[in-house]
PDB file of N, CA and C in Angstrom:
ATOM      1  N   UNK A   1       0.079 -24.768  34.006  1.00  0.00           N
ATOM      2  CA  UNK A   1      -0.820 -25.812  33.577  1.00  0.00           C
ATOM      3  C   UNK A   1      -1.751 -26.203  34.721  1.00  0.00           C
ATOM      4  N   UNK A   2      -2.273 -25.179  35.222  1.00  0.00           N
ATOM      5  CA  UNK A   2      -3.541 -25.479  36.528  1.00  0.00           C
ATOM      6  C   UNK A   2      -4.663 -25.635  35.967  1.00  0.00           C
ATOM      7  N   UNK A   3      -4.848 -24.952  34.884  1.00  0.00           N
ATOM      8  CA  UNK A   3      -6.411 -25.005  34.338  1.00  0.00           C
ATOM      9  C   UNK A   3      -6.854 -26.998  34.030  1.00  0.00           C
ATOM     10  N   UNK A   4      -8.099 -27.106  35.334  1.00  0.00           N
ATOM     11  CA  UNK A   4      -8.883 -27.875  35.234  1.00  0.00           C
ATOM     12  C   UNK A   4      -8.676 -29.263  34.259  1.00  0.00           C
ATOM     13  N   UNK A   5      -9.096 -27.883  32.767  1.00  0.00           N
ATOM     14  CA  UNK A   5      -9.173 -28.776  31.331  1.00  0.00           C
ATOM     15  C   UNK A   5      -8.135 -29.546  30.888  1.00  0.00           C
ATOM     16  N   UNK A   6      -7.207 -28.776  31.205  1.00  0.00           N
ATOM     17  CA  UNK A   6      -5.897 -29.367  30.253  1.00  0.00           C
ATOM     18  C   UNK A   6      -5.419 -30.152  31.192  1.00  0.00           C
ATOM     19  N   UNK A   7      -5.253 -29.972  32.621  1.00  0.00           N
ATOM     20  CA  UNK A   7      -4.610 -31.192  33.112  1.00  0.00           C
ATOM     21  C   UNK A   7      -5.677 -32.513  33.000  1.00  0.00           C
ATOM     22  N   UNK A   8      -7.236 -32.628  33.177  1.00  0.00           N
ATOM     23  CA  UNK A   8      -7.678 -33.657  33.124  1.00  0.00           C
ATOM     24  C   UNK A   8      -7.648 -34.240  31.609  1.00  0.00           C
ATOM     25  N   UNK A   9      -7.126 -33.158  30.553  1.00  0.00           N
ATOM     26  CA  UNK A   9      -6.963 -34.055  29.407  1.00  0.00           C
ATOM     27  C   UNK A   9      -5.291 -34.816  28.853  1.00  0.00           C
ATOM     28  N   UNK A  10      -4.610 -33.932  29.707  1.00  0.00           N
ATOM     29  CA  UNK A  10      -3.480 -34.486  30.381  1.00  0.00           C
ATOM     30  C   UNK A  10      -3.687 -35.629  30.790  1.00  0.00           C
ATOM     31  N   UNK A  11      -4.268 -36.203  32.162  1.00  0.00           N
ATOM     32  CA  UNK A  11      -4.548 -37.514  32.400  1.00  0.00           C
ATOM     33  C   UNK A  11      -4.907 -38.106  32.039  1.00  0.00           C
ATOM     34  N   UNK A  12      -6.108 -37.749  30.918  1.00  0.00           N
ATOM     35  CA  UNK A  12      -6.866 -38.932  30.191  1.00  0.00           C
ATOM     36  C   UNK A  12      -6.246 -39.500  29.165  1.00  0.00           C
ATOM     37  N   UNK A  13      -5.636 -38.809  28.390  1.00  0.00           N
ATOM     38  CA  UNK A  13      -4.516 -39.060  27.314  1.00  0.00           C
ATOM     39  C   UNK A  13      -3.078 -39.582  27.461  1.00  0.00           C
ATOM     40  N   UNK A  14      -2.383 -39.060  29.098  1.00  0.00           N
ATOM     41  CA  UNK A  14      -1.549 -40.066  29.305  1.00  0.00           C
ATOM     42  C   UNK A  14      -0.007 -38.960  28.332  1.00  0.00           C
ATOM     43  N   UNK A  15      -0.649 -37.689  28.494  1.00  0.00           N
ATOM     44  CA  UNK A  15       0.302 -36.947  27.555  1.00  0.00           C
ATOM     45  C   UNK A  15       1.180 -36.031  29.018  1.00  0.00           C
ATOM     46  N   UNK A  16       2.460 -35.682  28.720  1.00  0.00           N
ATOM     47  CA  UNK A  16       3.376 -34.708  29.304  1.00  0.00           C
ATOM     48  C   UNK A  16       3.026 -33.619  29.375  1.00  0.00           C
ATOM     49  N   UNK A  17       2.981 -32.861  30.771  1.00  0.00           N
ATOM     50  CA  UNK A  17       2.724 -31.030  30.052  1.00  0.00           C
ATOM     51  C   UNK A  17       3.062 -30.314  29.123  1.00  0.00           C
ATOM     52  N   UNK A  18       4.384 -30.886  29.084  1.00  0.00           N
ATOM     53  CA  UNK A  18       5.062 -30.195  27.893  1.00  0.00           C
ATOM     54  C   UNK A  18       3.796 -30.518  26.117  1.00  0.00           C
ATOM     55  N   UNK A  19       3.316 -31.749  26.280  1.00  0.00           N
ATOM     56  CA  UNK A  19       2.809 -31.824  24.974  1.00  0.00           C
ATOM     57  C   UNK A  19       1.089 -30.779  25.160  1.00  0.00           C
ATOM     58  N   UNK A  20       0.740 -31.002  26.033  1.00  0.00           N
ATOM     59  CA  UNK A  20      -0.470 -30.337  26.414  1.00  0.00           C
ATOM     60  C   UNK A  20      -0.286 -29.117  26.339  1.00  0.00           C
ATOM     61  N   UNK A  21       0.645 -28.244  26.726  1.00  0.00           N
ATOM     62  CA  UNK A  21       0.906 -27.244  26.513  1.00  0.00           C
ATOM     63  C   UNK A  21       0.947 -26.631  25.018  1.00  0.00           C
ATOM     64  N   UNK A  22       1.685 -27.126  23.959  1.00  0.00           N
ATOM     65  CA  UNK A  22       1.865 -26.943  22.616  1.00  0.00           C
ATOM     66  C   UNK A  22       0.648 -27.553  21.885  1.00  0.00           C
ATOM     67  N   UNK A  23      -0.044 -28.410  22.371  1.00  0.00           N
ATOM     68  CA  UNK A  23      -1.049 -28.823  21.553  1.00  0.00           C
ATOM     69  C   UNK A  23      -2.098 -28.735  21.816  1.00  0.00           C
ATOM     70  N   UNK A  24      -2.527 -28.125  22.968  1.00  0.00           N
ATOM     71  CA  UNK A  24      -3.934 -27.703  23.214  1.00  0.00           C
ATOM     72  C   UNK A  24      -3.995 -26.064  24.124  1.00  0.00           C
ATOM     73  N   UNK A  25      -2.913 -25.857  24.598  1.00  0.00           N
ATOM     74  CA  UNK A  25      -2.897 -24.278  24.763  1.00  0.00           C
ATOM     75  C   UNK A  25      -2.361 -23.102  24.089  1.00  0.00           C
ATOM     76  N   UNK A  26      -1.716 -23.525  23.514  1.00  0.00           N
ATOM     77  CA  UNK A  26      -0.725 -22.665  23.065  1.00  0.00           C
ATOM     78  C   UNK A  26      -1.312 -22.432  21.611  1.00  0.00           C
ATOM     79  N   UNK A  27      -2.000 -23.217  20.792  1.00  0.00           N
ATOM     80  CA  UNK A  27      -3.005 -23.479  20.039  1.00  0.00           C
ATOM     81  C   UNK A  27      -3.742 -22.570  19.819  1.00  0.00           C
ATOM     82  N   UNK A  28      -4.887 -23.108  20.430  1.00  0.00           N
ATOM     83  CA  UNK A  28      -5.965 -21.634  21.134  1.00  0.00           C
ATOM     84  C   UNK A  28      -5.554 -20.330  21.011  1.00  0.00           C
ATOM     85  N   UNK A  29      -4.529 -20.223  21.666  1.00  0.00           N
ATOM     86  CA  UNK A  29      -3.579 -18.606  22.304  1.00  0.00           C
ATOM     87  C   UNK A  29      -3.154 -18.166  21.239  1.00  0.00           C
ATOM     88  N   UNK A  30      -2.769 -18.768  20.122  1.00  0.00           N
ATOM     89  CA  UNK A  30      -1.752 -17.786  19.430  1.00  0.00           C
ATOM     90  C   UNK A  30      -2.809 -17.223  18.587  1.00  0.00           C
ATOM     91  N   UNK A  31      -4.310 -17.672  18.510  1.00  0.00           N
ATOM     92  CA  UNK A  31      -5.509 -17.221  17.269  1.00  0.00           C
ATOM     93  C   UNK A  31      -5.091 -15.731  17.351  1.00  0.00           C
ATOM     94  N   UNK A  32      -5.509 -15.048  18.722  1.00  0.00           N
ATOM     95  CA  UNK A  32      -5.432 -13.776  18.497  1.00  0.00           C
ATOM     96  C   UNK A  32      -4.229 -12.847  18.207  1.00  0.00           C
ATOM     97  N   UNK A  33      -3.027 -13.433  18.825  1.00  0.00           N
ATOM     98  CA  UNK A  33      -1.865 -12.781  18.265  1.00  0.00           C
ATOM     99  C   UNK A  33      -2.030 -12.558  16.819  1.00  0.00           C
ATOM    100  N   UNK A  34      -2.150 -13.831  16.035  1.00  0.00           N
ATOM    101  CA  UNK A  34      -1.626 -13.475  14.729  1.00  0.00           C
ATOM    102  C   UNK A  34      -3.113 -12.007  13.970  1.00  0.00           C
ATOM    103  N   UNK A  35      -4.283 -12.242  14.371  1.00  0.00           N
ATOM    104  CA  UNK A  35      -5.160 -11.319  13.893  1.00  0.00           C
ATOM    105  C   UNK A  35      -4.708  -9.899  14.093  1.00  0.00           C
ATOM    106  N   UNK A  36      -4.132  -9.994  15.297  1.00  0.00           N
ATOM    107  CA  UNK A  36      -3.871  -8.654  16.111  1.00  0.00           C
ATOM    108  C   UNK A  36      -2.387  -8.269  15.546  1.00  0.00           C
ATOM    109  N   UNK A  37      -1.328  -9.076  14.848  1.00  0.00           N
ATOM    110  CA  UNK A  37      -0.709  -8.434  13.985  1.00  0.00           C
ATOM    111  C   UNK A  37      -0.398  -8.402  12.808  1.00  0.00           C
ATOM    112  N   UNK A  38      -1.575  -8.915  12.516  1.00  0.00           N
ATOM    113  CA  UNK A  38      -1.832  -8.727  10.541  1.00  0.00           C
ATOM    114  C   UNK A  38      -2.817  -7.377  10.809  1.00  0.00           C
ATOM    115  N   UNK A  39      -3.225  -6.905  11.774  1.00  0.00           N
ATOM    116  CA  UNK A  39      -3.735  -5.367  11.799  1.00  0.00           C
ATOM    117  C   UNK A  39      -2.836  -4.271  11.859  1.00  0.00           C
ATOM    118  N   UNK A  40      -2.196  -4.711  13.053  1.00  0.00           N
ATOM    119  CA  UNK A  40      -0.917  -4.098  13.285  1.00  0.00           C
ATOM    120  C   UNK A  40       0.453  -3.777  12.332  1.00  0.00           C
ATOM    121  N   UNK A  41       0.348  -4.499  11.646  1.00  0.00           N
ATOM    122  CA  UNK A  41       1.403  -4.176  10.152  1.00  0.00           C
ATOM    123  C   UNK A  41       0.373  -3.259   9.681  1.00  0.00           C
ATOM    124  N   UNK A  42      -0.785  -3.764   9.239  1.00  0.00           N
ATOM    125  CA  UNK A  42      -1.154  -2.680   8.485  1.00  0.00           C
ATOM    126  C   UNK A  42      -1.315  -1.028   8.766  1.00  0.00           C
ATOM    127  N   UNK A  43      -1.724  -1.132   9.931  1.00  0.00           N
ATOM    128  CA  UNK A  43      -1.308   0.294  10.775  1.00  0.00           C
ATOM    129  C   UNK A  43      -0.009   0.656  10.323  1.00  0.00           C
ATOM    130  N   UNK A  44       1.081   0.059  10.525  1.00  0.00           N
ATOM    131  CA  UNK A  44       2.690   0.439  10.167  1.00  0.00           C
ATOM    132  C   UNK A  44       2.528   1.117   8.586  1.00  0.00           C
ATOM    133  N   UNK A  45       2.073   0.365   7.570  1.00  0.00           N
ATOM    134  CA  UNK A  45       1.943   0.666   6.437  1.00  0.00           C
ATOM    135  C   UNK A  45       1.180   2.305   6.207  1.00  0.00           C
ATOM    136  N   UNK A  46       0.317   2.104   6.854  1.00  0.00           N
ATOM    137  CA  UNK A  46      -0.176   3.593   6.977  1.00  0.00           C
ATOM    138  C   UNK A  46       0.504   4.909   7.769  1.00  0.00           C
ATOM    139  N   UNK A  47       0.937   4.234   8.436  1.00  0.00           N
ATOM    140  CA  UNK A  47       1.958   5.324   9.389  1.00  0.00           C
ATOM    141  C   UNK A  47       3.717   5.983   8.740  1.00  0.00           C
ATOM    142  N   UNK A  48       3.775   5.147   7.504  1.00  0.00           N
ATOM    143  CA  UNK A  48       4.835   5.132   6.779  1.00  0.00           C
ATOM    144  C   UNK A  48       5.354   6.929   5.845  1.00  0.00           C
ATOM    145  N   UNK A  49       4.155   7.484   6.152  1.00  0.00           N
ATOM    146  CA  UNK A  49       3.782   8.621   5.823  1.00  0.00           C
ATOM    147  C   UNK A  49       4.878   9.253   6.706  1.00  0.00           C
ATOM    148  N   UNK A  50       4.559   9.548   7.515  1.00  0.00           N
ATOM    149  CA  UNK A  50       4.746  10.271   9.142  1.00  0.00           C
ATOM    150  C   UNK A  50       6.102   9.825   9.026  1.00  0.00           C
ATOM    151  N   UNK A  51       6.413   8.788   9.107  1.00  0.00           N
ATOM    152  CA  UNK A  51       7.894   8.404  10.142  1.00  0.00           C
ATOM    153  C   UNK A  51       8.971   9.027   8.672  1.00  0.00           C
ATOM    154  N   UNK A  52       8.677   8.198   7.461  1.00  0.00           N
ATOM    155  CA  UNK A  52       9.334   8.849   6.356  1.00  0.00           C
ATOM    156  C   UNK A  52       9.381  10.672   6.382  1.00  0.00           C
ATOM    157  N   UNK A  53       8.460  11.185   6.638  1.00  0.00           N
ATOM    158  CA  UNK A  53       8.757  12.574   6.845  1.00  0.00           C
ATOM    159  C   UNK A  53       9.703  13.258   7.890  1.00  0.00           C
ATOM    160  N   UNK A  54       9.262  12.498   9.254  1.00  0.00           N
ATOM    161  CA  UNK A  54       9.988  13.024  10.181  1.00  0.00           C
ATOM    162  C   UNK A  54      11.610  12.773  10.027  1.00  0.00           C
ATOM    163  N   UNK A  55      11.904  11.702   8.861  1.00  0.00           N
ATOM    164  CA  UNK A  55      13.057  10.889   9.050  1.00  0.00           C
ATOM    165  C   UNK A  55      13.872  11.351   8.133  1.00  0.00           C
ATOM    166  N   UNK A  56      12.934  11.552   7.091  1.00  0.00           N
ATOM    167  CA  UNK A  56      13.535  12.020   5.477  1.00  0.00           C
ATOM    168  C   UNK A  56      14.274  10.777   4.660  1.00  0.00           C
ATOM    169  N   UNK A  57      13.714   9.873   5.408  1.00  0.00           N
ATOM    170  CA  UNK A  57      13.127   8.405   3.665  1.00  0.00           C
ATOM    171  C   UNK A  57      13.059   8.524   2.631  1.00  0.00           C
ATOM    172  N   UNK A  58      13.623   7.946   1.958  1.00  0.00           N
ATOM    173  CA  UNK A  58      12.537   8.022   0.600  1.00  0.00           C
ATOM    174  C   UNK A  58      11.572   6.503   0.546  1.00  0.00           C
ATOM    175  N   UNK A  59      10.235   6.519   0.035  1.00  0.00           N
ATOM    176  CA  UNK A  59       9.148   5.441   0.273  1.00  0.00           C
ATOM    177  C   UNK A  59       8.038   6.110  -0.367  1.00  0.00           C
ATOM    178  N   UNK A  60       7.144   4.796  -0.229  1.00  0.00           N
ATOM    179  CA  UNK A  60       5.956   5.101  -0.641  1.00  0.00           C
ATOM    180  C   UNK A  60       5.522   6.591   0.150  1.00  0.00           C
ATOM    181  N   UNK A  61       5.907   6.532   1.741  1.00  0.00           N
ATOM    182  CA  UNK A  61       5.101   7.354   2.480  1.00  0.00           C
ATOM    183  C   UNK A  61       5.498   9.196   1.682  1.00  0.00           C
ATOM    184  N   UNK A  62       6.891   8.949   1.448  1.00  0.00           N
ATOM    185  CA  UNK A  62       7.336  10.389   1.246  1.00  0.00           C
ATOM    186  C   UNK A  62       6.663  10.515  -0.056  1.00  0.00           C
ATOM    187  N   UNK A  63       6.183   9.671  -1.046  1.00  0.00           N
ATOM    188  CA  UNK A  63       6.019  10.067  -2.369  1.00  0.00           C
ATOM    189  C   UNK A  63       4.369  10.329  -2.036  1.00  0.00           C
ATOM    190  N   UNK A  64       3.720   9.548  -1.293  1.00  0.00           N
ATOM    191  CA  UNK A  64       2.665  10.343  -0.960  1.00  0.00           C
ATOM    192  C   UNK A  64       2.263  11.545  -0.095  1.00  0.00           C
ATOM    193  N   UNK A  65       2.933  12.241   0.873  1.00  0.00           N
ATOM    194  CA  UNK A  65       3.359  13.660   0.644  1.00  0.00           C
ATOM    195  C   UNK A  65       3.640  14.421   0.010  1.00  0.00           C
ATOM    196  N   UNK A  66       4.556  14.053  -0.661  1.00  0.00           N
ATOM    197  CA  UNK A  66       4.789  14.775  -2.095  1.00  0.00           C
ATOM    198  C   UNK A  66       3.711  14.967  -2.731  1.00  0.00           C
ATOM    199  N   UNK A  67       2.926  13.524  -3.534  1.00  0.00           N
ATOM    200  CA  UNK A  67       1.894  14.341  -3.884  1.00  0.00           C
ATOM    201  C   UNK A  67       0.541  14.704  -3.307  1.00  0.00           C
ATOM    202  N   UNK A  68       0.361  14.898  -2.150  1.00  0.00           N
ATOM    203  CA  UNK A  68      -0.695  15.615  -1.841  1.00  0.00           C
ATOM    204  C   UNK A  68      -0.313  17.039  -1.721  1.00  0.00           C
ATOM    205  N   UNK A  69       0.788  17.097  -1.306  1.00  0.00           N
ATOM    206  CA  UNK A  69       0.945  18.842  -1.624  1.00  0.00           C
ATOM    207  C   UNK A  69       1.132  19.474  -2.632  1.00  0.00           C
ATOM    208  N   UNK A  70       1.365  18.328  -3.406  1.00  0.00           N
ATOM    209  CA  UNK A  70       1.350  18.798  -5.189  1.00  0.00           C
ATOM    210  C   UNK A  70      -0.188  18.650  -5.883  1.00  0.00           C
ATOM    211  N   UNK A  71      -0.966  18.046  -4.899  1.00  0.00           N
ATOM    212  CA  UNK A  71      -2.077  18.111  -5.681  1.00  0.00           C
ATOM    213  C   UNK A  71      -2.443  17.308  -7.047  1.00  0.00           C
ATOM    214  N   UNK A  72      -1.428  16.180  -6.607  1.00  0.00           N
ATOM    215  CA  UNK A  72      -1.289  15.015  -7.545  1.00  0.00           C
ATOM    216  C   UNK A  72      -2.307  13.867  -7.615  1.00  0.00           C
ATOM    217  N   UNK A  73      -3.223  13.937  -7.630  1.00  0.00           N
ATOM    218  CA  UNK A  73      -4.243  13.099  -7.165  1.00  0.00           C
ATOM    219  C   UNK A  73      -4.319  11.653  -7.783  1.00  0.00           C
ATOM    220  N   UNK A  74      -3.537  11.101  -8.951  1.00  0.00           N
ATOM    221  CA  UNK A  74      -3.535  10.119  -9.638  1.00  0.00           C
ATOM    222  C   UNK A  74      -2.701   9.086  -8.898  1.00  0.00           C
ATOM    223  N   UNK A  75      -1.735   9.133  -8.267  1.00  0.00           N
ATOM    224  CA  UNK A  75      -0.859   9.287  -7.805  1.00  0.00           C
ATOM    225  C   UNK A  75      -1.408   9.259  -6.017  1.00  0.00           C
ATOM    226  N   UNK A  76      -1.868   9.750  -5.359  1.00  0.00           N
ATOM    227  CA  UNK A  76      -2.464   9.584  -3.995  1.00  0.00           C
ATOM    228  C   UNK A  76      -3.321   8.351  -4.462  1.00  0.00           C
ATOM    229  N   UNK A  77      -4.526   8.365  -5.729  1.00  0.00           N
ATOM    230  CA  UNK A  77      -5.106   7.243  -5.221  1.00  0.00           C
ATOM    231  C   UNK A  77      -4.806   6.221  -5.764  1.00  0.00           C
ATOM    232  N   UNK A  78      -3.541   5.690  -6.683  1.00  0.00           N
ATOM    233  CA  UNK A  78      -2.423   4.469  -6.701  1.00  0.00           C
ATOM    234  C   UNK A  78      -2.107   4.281  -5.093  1.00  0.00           C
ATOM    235  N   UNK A  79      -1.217   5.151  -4.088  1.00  0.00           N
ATOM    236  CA  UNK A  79      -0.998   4.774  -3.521  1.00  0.00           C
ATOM    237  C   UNK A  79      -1.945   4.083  -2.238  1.00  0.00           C
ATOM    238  N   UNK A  80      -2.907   4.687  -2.186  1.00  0.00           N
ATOM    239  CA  UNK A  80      -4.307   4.802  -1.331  1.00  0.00           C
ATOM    240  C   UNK A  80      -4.884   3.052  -1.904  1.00  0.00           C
ATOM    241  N   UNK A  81      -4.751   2.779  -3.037  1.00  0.00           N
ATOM    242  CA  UNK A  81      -4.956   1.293  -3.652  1.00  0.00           C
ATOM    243  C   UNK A  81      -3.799   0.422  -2.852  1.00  0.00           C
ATOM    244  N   UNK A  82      -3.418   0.584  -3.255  1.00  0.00           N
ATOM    245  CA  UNK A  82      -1.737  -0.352  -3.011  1.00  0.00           C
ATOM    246  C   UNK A  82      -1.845  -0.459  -1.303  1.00  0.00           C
ATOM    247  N   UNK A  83      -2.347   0.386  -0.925  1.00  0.00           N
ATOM    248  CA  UNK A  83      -1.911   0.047   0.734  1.00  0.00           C
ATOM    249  C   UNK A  83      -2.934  -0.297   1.310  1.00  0.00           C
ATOM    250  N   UNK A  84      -4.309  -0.492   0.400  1.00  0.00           N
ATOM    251  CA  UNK A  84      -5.445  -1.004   0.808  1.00  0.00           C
ATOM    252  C   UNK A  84      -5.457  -2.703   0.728  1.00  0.00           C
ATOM    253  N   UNK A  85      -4.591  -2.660  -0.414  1.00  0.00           N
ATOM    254  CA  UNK A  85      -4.340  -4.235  -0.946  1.00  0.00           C
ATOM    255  C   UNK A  85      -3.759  -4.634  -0.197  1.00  0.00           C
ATOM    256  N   UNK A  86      -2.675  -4.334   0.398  1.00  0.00           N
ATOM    257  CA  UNK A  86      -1.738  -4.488   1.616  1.00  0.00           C
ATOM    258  C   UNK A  86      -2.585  -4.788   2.393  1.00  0.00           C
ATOM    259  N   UNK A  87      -3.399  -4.123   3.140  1.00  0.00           N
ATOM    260  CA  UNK A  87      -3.721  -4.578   4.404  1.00  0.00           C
ATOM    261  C   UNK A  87      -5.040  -5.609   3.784  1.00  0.00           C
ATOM    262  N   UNK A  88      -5.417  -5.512   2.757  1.00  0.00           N
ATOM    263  CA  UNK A  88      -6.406  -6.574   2.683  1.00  0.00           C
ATOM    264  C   UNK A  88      -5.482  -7.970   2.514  1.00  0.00           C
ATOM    265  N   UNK A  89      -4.348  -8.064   1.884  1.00  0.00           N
ATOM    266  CA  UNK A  89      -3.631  -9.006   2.109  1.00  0.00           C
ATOM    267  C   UNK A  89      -3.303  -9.807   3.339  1.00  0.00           C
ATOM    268  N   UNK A  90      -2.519  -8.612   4.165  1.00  0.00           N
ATOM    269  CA  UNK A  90      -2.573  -9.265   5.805  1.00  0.00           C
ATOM    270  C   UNK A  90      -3.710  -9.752   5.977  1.00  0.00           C
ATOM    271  N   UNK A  91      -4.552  -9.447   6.060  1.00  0.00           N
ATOM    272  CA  UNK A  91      -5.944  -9.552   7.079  1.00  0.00           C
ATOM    273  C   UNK A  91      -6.243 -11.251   6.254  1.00  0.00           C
ATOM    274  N   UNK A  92      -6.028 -11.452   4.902  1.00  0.00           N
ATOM    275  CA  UNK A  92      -6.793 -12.480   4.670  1.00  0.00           C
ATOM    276  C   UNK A  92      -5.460 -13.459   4.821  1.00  0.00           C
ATOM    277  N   UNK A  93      -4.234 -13.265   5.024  1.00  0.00           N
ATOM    278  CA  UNK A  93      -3.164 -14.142   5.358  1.00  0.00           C
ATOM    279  C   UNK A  93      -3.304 -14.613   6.844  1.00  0.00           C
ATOM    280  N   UNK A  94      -4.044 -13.610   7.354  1.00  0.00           N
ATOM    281  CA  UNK A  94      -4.049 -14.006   8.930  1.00  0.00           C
ATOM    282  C   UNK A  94      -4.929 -14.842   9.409  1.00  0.00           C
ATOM    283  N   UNK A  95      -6.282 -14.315   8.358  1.00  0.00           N
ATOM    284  CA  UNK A  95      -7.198 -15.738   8.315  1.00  0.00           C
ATOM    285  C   UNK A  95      -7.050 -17.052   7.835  1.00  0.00           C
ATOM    286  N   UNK A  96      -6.634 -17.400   7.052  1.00  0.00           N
ATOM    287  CA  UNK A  96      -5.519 -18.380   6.385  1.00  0.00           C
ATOM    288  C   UNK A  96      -4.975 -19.332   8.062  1.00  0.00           C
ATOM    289  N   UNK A  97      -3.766 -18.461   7.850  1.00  0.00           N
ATOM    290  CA  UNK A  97      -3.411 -19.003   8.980  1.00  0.00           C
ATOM    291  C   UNK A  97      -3.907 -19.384  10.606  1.00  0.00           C
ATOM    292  N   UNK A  98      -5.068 -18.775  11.057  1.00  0.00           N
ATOM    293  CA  UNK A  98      -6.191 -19.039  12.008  1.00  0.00           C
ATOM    294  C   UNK A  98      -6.458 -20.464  11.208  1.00  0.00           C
ATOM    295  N   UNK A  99      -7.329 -20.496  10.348  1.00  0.00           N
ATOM    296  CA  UNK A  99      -7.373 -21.528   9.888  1.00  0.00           C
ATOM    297  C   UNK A  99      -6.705 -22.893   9.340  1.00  0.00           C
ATOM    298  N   UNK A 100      -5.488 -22.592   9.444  1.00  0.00           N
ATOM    299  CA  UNK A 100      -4.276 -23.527   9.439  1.00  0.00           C
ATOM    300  C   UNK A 100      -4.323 -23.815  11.162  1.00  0.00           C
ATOM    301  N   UNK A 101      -4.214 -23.077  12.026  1.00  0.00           N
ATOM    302  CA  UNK A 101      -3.782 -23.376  13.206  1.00  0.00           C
ATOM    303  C   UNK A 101      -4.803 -23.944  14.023  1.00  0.00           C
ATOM    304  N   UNK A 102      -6.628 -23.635  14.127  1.00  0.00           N
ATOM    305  CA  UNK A 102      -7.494 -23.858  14.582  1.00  0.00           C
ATOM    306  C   UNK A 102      -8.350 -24.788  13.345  1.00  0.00           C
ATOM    307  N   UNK A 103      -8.546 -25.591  13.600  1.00  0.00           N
ATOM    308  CA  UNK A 103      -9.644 -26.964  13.008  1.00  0.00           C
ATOM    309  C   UNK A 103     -10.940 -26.290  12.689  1.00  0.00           C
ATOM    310  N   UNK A 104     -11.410 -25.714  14.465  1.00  0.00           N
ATOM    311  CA  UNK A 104     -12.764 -25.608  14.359  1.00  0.00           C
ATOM    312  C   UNK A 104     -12.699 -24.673  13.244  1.00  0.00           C
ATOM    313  N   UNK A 105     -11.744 -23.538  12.561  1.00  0.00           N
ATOM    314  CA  UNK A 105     -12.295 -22.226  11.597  1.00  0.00           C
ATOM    315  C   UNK A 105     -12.607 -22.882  10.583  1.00  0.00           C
ATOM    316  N   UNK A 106     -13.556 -22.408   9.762  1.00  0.00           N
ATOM    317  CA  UNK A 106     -13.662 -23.178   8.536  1.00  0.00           C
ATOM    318  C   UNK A 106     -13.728 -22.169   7.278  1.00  0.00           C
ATOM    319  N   UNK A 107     -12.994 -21.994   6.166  1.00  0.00           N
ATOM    320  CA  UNK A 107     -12.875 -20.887   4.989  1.00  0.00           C
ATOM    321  C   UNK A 107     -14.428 -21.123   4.533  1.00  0.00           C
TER     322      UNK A 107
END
């Protein structure tokens, strides 16, 4: 708690580090975590392919192997939907929550 800001709003407010810490740094800080892993799942979701193969799963990932080598195409682009929705889900849960956590965001 060296930074300048927070201790002089520390003093002016008459607040504990401990509260300055959780309510005006820690704040701020977590915006990018959560963006950076509502991407990051979705990467996982896509990678579900791969690890199910190497692993011998059964999942979405193996059934979409399956059918691309079957040449199942109805079927690739169900799943190609579904995991688009997925990550469009994260991404707008993560904004959500930016916006739960930060004031200034505004929907």
């Amino acid at each position: 708690m060296r930074c300048p800001r927070t201790s002089s709003a520390r003093r002016a407010k008459g607040l504990s580090a401990r509260s300055v810490l959780f309510k005006h740094a820690l704040r701020t800080a977590i915006l990018p975590v959560v963006s950076v892993s509502a991407v990051s799942l979705g990467f996982l979701l896509g990678g579900s392919v791969i690890v199910e193969s190497v692993f011998g799963l059964n999942g979405i990932g193996q059934l979409a192997f399956h059918s691309i080598s079957q040449i199942d195409f109805p079927v690739v682009q169900s799943i190609l939907v579904f995991l688009a929705f997925c990550y469009i889900f994260l991404t707008m849960l993560a904004d959500l929550i930016n916006a739960r956590l930060d004031p200034r965001i505004k929907l």
